[in-house]
N, C-alpha and C. Protein backbone atom coordinates (compact mmCIF):
# COMPACT_ATOMS: atom_id res chain seq x y z
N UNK A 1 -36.21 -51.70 46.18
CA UNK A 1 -34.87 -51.29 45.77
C UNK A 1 -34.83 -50.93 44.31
N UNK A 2 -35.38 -51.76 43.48
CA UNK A 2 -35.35 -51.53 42.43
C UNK A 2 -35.84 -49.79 42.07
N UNK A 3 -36.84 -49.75 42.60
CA UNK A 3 -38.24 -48.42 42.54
C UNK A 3 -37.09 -47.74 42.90
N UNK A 4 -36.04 -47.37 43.68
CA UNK A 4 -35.20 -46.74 44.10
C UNK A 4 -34.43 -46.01 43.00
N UNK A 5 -33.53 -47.16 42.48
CA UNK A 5 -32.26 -47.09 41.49
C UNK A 5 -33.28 -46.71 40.14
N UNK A 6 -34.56 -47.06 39.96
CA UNK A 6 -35.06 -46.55 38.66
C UNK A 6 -35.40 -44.88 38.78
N UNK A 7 -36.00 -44.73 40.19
CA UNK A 7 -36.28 -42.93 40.24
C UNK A 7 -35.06 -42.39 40.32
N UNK A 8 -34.21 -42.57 40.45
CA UNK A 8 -32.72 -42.15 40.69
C UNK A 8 -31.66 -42.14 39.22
N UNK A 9 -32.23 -43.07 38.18
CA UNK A 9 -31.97 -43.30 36.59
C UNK A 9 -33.02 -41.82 36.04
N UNK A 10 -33.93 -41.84 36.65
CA UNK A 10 -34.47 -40.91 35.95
C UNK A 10 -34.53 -39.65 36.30
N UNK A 11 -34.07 -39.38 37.35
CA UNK A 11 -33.79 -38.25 38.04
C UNK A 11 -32.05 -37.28 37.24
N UNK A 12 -31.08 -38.31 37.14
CA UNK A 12 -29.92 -38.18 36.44
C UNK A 12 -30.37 -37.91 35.10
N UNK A 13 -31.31 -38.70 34.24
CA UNK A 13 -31.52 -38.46 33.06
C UNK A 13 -31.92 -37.26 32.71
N UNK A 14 -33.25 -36.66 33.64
CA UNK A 14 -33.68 -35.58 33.61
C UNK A 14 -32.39 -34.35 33.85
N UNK A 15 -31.81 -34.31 34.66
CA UNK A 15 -30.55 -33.71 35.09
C UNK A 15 -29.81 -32.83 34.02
N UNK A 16 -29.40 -34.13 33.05
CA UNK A 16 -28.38 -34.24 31.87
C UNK A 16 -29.64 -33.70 30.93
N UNK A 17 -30.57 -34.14 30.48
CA UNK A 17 -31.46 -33.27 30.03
C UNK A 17 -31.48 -31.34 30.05
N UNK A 18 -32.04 -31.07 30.82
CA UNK A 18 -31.98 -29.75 31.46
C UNK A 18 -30.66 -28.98 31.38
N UNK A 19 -29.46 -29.88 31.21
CA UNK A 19 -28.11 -28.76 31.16
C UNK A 19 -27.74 -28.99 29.84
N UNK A 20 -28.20 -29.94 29.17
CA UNK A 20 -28.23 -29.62 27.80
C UNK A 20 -28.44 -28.81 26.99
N UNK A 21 -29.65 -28.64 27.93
CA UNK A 21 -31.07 -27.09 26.98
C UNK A 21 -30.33 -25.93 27.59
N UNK A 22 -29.67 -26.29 28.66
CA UNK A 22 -29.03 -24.61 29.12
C UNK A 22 -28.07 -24.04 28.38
N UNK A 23 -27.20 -25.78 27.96
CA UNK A 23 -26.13 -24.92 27.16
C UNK A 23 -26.17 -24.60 25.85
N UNK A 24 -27.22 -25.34 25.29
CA UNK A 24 -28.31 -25.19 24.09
C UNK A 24 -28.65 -23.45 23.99
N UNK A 25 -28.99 -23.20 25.14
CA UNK A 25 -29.54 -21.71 25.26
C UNK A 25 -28.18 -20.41 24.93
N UNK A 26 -27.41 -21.29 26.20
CA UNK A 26 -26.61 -19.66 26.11
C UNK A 26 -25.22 -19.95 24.86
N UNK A 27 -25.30 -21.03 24.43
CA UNK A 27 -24.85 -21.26 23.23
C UNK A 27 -25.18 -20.19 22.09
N UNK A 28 -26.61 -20.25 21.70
CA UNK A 28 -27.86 -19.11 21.38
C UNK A 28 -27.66 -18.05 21.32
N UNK A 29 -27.15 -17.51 22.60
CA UNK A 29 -27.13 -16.00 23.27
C UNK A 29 -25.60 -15.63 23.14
N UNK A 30 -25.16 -16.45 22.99
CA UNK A 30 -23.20 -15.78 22.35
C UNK A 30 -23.48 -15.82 21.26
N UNK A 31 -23.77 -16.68 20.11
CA UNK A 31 -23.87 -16.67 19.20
C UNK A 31 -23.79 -15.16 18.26
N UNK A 32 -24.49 -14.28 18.51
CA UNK A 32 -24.46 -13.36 17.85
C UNK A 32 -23.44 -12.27 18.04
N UNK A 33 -22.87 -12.15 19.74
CA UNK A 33 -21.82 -11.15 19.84
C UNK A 33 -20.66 -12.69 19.19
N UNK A 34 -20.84 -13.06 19.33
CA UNK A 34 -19.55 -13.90 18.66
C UNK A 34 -19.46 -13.40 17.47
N UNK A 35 -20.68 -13.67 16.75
CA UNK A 35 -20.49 -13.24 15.16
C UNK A 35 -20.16 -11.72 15.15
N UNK A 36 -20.32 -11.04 15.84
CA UNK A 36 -20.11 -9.43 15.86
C UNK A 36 -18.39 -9.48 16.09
N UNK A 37 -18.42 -9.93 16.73
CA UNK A 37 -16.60 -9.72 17.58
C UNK A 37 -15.52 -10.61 15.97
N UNK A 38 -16.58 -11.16 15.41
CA UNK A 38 -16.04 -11.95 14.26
C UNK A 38 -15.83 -11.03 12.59
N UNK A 39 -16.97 -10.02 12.58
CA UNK A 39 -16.52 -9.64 11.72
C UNK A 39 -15.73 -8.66 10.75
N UNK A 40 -15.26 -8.90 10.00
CA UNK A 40 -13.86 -8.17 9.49
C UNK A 40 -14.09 -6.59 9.24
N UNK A 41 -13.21 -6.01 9.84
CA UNK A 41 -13.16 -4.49 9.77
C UNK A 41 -13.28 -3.75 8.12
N UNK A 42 -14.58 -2.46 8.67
CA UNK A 42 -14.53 -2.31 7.03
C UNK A 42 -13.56 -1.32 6.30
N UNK A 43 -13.36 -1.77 5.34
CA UNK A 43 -12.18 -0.52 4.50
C UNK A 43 -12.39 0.16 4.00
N UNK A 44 -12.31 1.20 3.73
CA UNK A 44 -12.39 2.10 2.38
C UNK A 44 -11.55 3.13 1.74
N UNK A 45 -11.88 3.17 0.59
CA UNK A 45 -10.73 3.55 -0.29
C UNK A 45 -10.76 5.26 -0.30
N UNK A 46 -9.76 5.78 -0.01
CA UNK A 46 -9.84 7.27 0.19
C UNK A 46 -9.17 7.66 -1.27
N UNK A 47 -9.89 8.55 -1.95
CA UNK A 47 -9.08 9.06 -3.17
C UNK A 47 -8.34 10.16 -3.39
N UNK A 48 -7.48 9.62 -4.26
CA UNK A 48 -5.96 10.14 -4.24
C UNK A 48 -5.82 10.86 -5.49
N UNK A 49 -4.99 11.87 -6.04
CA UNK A 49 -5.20 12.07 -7.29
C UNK A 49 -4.20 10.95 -7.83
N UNK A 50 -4.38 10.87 -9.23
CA UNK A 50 -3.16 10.21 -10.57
C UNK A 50 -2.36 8.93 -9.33
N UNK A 51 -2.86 7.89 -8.84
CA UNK A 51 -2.11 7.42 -7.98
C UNK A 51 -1.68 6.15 -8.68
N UNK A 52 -1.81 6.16 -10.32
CA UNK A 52 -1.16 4.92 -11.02
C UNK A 52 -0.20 5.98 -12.25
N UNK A 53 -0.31 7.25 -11.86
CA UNK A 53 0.93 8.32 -13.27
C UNK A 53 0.57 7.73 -14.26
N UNK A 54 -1.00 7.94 -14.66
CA UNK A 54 -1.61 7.75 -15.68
C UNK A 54 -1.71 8.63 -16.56
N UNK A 55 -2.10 9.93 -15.78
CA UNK A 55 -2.30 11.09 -16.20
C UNK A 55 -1.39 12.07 -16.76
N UNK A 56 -0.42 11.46 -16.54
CA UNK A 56 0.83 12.56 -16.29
C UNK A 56 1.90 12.42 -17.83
N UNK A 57 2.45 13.73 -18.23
CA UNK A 57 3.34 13.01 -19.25
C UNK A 57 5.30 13.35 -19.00
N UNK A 58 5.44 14.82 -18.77
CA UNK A 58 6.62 15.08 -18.59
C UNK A 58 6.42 15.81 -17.11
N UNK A 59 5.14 15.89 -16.79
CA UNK A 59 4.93 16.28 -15.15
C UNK A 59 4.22 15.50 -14.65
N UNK A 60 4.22 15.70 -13.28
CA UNK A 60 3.85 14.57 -12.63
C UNK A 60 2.06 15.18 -11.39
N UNK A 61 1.79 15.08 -12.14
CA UNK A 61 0.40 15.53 -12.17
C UNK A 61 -0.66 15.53 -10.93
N UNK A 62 -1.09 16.19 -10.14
CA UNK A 62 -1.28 15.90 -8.49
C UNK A 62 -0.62 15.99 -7.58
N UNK A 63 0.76 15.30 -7.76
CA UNK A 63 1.82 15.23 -6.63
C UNK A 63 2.61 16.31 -6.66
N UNK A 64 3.32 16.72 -5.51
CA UNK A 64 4.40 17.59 -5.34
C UNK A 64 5.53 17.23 -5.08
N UNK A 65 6.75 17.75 -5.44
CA UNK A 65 8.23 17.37 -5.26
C UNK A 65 9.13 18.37 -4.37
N UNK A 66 9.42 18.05 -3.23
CA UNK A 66 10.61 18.43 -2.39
C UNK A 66 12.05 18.38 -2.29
N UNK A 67 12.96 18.58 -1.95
CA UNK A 67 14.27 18.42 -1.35
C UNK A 67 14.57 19.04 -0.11
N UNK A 68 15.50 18.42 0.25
CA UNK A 68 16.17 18.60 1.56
C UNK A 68 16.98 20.35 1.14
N UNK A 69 17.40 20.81 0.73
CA UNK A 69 18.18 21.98 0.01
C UNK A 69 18.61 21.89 -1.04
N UNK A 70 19.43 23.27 -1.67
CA UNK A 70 20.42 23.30 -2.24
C UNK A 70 19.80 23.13 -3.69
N UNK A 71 20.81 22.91 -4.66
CA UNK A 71 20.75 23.03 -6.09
C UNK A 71 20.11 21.44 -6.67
N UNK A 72 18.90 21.61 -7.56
CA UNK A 72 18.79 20.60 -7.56
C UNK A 72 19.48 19.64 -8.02
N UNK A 73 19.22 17.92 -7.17
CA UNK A 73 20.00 17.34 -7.12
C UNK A 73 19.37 15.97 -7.39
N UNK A 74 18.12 15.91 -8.49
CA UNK A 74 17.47 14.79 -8.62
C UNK A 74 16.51 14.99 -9.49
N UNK A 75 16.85 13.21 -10.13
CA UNK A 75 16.28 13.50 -11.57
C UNK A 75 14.55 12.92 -11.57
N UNK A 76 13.79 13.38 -11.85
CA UNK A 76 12.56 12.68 -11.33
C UNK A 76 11.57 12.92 -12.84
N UNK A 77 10.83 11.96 -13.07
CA UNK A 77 10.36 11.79 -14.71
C UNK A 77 8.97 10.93 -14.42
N UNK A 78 8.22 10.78 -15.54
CA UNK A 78 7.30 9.63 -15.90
C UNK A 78 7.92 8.47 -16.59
N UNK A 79 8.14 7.41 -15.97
CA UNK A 79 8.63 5.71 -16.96
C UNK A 79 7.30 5.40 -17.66
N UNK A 80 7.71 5.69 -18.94
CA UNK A 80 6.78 4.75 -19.62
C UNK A 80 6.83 3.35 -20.22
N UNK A 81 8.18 3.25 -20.13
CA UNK A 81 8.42 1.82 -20.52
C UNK A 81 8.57 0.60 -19.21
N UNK A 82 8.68 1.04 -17.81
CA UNK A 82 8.50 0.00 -17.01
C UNK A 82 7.10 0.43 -15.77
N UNK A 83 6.38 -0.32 -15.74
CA UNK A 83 5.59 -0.05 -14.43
C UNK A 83 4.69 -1.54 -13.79
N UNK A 84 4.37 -1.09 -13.09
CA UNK A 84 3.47 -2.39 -12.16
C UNK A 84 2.18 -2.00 -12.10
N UNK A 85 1.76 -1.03 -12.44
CA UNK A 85 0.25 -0.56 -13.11
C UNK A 85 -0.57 0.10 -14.25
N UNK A 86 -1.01 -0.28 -14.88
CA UNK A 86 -1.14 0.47 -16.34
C UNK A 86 0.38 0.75 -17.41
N UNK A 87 0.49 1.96 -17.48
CA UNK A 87 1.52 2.07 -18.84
C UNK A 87 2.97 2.84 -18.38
N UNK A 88 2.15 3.68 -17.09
CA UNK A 88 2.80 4.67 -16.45
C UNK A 88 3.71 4.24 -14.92
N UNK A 89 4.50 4.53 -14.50
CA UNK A 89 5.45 4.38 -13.16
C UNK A 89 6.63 6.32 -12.65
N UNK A 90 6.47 6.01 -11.68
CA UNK A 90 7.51 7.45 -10.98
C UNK A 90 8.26 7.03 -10.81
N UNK A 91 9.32 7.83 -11.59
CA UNK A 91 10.85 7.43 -11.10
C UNK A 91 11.44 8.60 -10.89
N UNK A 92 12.56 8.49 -9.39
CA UNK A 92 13.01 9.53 -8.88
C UNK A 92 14.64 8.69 -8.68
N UNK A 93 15.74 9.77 -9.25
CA UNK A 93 16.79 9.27 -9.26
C UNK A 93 17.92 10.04 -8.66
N UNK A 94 19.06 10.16 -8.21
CA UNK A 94 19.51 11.38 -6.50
C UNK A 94 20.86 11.18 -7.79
N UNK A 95 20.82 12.39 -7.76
CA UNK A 95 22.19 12.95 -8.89
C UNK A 95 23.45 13.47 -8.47
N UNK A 96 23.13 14.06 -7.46
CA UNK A 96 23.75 14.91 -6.38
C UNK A 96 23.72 14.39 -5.17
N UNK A 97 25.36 14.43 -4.04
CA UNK A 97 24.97 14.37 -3.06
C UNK A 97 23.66 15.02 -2.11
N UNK A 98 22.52 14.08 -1.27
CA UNK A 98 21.50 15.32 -0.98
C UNK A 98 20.86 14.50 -0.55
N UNK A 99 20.45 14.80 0.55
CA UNK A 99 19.94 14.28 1.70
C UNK A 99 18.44 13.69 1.60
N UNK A 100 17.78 14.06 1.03
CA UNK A 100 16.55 13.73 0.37
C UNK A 100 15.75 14.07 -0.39
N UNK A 101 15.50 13.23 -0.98
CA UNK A 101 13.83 14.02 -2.55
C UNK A 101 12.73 13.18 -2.09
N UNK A 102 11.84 14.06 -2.02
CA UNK A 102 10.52 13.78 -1.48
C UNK A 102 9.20 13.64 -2.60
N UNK A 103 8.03 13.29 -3.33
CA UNK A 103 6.79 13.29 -4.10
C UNK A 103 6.23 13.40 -2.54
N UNK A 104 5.26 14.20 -2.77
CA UNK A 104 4.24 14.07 -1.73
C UNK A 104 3.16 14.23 -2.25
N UNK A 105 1.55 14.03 -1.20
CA UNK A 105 0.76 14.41 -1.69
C UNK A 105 -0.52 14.60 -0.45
N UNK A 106 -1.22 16.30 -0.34
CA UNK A 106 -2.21 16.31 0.59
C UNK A 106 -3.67 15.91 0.27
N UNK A 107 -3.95 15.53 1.72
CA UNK A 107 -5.31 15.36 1.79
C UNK A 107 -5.98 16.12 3.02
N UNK A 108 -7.21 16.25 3.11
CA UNK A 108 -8.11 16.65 4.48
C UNK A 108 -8.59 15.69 4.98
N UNK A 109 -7.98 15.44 6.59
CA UNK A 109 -9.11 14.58 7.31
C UNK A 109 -9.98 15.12 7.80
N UNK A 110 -11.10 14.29 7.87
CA UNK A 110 -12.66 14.80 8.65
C UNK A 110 -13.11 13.42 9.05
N UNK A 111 -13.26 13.90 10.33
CA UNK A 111 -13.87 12.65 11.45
C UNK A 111 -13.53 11.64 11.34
N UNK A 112 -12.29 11.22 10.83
CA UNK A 112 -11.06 10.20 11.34
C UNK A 112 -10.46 9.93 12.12
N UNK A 113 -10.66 10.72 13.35
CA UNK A 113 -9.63 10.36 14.67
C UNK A 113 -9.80 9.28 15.46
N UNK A 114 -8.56 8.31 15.48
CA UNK A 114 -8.66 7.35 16.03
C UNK A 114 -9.06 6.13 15.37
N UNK A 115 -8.84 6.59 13.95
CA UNK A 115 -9.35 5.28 12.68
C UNK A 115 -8.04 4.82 12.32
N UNK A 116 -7.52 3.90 11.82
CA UNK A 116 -6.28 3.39 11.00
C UNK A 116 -6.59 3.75 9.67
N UNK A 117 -5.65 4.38 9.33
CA UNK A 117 -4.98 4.50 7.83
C UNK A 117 -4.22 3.82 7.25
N UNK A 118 -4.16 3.42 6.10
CA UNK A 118 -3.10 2.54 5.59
C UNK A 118 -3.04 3.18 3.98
N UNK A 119 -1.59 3.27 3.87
CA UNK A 119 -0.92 3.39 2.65
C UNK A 119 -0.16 2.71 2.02
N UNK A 120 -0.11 2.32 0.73
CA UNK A 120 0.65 1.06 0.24
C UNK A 120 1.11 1.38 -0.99
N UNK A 121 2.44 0.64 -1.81
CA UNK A 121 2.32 1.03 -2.98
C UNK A 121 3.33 0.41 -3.65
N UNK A 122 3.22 0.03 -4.84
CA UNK A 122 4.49 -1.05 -5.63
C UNK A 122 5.37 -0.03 -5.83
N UNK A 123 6.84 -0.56 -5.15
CA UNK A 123 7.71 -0.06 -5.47
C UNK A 123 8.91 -0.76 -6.10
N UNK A 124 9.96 -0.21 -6.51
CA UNK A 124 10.81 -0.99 -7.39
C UNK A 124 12.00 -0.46 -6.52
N UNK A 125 13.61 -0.58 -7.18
CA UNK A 125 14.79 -0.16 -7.05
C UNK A 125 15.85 -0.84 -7.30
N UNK A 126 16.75 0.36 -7.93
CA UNK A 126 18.03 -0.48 -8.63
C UNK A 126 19.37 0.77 -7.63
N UNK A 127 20.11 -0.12 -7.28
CA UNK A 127 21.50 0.58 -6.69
C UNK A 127 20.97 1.21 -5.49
N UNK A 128 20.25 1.46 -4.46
CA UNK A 128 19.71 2.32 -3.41
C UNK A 128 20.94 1.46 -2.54
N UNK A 129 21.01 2.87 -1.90
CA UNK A 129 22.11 2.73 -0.57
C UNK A 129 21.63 2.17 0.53
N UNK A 130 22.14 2.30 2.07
CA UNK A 130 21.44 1.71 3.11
C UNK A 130 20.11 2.40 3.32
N UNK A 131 20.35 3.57 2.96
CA UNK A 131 18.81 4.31 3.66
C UNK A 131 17.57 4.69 2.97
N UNK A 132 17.75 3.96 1.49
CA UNK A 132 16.76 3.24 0.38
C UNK A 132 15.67 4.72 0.36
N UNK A 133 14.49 4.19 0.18
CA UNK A 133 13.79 4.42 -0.32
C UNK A 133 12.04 4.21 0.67
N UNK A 134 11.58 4.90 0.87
CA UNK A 134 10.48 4.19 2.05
C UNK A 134 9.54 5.26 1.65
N UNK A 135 7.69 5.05 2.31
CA UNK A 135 6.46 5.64 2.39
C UNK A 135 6.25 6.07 4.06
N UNK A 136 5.48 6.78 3.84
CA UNK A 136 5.31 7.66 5.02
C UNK A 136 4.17 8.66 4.97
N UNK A 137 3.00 8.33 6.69
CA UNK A 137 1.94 9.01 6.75
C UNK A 137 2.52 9.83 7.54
N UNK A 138 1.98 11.32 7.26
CA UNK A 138 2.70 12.69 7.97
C UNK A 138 0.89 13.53 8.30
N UNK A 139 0.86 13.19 9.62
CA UNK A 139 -0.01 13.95 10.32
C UNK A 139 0.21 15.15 10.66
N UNK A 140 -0.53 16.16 9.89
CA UNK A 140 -0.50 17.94 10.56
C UNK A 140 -1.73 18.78 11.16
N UNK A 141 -1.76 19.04 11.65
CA UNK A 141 -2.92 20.26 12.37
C UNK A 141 -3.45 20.91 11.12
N UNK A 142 -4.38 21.80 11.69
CA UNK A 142 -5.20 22.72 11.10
C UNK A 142 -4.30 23.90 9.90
N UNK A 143 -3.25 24.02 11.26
CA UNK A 143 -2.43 25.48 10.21
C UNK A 143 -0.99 24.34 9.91
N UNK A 144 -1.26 22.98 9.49
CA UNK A 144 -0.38 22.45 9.03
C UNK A 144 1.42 22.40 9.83
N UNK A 145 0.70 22.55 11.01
CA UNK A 145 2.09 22.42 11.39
C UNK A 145 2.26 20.71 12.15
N UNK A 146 3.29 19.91 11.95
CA UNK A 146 4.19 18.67 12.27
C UNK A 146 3.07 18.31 13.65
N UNK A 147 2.54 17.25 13.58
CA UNK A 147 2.28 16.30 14.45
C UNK A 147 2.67 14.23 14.75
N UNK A 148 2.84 14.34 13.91
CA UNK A 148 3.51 12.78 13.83
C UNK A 148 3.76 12.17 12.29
N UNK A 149 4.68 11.04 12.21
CA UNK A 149 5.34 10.45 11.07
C UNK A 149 4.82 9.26 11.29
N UNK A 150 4.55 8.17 10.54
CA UNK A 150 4.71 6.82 10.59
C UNK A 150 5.64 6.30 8.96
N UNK A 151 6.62 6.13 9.04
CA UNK A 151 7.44 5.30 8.17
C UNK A 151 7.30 3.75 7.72
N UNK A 152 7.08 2.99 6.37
CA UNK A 152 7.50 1.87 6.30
C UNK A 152 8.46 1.48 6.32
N UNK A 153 9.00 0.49 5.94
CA UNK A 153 10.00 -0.25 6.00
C UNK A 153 10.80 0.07 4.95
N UNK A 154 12.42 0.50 4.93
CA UNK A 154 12.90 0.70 3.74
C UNK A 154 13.56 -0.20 2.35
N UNK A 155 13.44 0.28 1.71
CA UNK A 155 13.91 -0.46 0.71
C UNK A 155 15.20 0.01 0.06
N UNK A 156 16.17 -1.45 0.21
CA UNK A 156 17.27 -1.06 -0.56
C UNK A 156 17.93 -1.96 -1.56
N UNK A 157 18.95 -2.01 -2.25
CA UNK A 157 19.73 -2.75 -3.22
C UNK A 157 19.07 -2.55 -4.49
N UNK A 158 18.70 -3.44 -4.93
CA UNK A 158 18.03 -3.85 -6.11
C UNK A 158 17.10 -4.54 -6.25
N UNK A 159 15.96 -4.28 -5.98
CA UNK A 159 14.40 -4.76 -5.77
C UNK A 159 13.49 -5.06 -7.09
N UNK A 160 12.72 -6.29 -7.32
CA UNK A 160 11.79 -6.20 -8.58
C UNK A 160 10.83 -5.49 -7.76
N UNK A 161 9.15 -5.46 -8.65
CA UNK A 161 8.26 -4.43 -8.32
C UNK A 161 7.57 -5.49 -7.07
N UNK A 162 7.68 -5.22 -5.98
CA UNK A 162 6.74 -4.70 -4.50
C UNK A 162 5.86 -4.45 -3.99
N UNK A 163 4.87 -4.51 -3.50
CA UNK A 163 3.88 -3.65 -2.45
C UNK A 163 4.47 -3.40 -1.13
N UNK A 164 4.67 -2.57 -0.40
CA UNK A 164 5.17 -2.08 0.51
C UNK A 164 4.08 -1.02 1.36
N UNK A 165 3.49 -1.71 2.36
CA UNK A 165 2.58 -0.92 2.93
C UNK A 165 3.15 -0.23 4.75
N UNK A 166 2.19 0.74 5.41
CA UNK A 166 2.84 1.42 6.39
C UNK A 166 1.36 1.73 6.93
N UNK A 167 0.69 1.58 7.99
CA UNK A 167 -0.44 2.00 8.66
C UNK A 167 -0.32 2.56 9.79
N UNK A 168 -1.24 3.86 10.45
CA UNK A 168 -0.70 4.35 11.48
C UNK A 168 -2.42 4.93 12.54
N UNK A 169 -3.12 4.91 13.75
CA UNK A 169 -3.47 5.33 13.79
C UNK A 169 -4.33 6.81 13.63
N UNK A 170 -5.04 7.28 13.45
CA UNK A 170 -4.93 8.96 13.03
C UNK A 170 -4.93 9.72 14.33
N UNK A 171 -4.03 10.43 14.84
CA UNK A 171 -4.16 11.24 16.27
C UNK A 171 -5.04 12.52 16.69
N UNK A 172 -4.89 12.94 17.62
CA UNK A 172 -5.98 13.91 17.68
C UNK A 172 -5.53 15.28 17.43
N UNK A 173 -6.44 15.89 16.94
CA UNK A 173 -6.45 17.32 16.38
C UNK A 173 -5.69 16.97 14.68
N UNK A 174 -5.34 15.88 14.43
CA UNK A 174 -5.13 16.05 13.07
C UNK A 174 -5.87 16.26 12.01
N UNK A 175 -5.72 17.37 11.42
CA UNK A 175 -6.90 17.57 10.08
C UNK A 175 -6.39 17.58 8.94
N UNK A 176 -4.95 17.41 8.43
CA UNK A 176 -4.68 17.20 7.17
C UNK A 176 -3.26 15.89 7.23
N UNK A 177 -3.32 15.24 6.03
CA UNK A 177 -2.94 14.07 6.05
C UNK A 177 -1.51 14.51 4.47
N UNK A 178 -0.92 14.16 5.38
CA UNK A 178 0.59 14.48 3.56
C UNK A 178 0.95 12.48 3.43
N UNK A 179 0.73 12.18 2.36
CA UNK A 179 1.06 11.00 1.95
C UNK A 179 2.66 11.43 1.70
N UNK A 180 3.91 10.35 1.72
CA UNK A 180 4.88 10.75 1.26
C UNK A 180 5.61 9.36 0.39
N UNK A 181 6.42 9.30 -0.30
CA UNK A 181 7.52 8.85 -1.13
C UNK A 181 8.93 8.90 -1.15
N UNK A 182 10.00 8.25 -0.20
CA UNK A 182 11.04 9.67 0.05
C UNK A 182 12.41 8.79 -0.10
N UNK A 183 12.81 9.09 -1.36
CA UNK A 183 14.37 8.57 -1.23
C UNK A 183 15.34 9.16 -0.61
N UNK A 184 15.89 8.73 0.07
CA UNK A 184 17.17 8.88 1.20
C UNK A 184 18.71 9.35 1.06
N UNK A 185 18.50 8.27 -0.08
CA UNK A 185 19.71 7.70 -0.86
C UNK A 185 20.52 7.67 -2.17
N UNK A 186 21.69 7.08 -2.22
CA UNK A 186 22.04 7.37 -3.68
C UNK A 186 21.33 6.40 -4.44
N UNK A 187 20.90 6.03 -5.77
CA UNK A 187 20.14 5.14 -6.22
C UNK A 187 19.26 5.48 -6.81
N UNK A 188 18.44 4.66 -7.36
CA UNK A 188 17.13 4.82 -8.71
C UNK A 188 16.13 4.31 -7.72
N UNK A 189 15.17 5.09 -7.61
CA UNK A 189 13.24 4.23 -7.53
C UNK A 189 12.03 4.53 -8.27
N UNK A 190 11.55 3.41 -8.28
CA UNK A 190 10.38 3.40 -9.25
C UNK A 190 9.12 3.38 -8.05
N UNK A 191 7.75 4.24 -8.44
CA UNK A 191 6.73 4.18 -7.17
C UNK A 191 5.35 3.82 -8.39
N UNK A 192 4.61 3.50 -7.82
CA UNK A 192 3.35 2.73 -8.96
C UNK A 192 2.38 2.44 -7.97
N UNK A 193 1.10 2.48 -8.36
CA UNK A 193 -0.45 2.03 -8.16
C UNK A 193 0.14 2.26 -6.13
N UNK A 194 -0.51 3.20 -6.31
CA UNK A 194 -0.72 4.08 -4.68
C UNK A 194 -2.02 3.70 -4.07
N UNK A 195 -1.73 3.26 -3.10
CA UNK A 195 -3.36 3.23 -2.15
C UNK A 195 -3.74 3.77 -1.12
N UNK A 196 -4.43 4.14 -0.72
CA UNK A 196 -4.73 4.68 0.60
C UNK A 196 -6.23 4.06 1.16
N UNK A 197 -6.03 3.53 2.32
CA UNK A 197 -7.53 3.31 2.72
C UNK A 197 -8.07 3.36 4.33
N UNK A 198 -9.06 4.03 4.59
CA UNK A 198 -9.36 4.16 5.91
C UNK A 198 -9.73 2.70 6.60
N UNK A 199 -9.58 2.23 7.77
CA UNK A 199 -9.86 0.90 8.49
C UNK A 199 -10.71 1.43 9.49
N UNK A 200 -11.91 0.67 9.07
CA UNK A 200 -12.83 1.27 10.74
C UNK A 200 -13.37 0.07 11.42
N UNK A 201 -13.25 -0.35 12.63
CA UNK A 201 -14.33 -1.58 12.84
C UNK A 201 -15.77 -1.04 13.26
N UNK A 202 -16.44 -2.53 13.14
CA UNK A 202 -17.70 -2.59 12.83
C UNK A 202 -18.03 -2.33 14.10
């Protein structure tokens, strides 16, 4: 009896042994897609022109300025006395009733489709109405015609300086990219240290 219960101790031992080493093993063998599935997507920084209005003194140097119509109706300058990056800040101020003033700025995509973009940027504001002040990726085709918007979040009242970011897939057939800036509203904004960066995973 004894000879029994001892081959039977060692039979269990061996047992627990053996599924140890198994899980020992495929422990092993995840290990590495684990670490793959683990690591952080890489970024990179796409360049922009003057994206801290460093450069700039009574123009605004790289960027372009829009309106909705009509006579202009907005006061738009270099701040040199307030900013959130270096010496320099954009300020765009709605003088006139008018539906919107726009800074923009193009780029070319190439072999981005289906990557995340992200745009970000310290913003400020004093007096903005409900429909503030917000960033925006504007996807266009080849001959630049309208394929999609992605908007951040707007900003209104009276804001200290911000980062305010907006990311959007890139869609297909898009080959040029318009960064935007776009007050809405009645009110003052300040725009500073601009980013843009592609997100790709590994």
């Amino acid at each position: 009896m004894k000879t029994n219960q001892f081959s039977l101790s060692m039979i269990v031992a061996a047992m627990l042994t053996l599924t140890a080493c198994s899980d020992r093993n495929q422990s092993d063998e995840q290990t590495p897609l684990q670490q793959q599935q683990s690591q952080p997507a890489q970024t990179i920084s796409l360049p922009l022109k003057n994206p801290s209005f460093e450069e700039s003194d009574q123009f605004v140097k790289g960027w372009g300025f829009s309106q909705h119509a009509g006579e202009p109706a907005y006061e738009v300058s270099i701040d040199t006395t307030d900013s959130a990056d270096g010496k320099n800040s954009y300020r765009i101020e709605r003088k006139l009733v008018q539906a919107w003033g726009m800074i923009n700025q193009w780029l070319p995509l190439d072999s981005t489709v289906g990557k995340s973009i992200k745009l970000s940027a310290m913003i400020k504001s004093e007096a903005l109405g409900p429909k503030g002040f917000d960033l925006s990726l504007v996807f266009r085709k080849a001959n630049k015609k309208f394929i999609s918007e992605i908007s951040s979040e707007i900003v209104t009242g009276n804001r200290e300086w911000q980062r305010i970011e907006v990311t959007a897939v890139v869609p297909a057939k898009a080959a040029h990219l318009q960064i935007t800036a776009v007050l809405n509203d009645a009110g003052t904004a300040w725009l500073d240290d601009v980013q843009l960066t592609l997100v790709d995973k590994p």
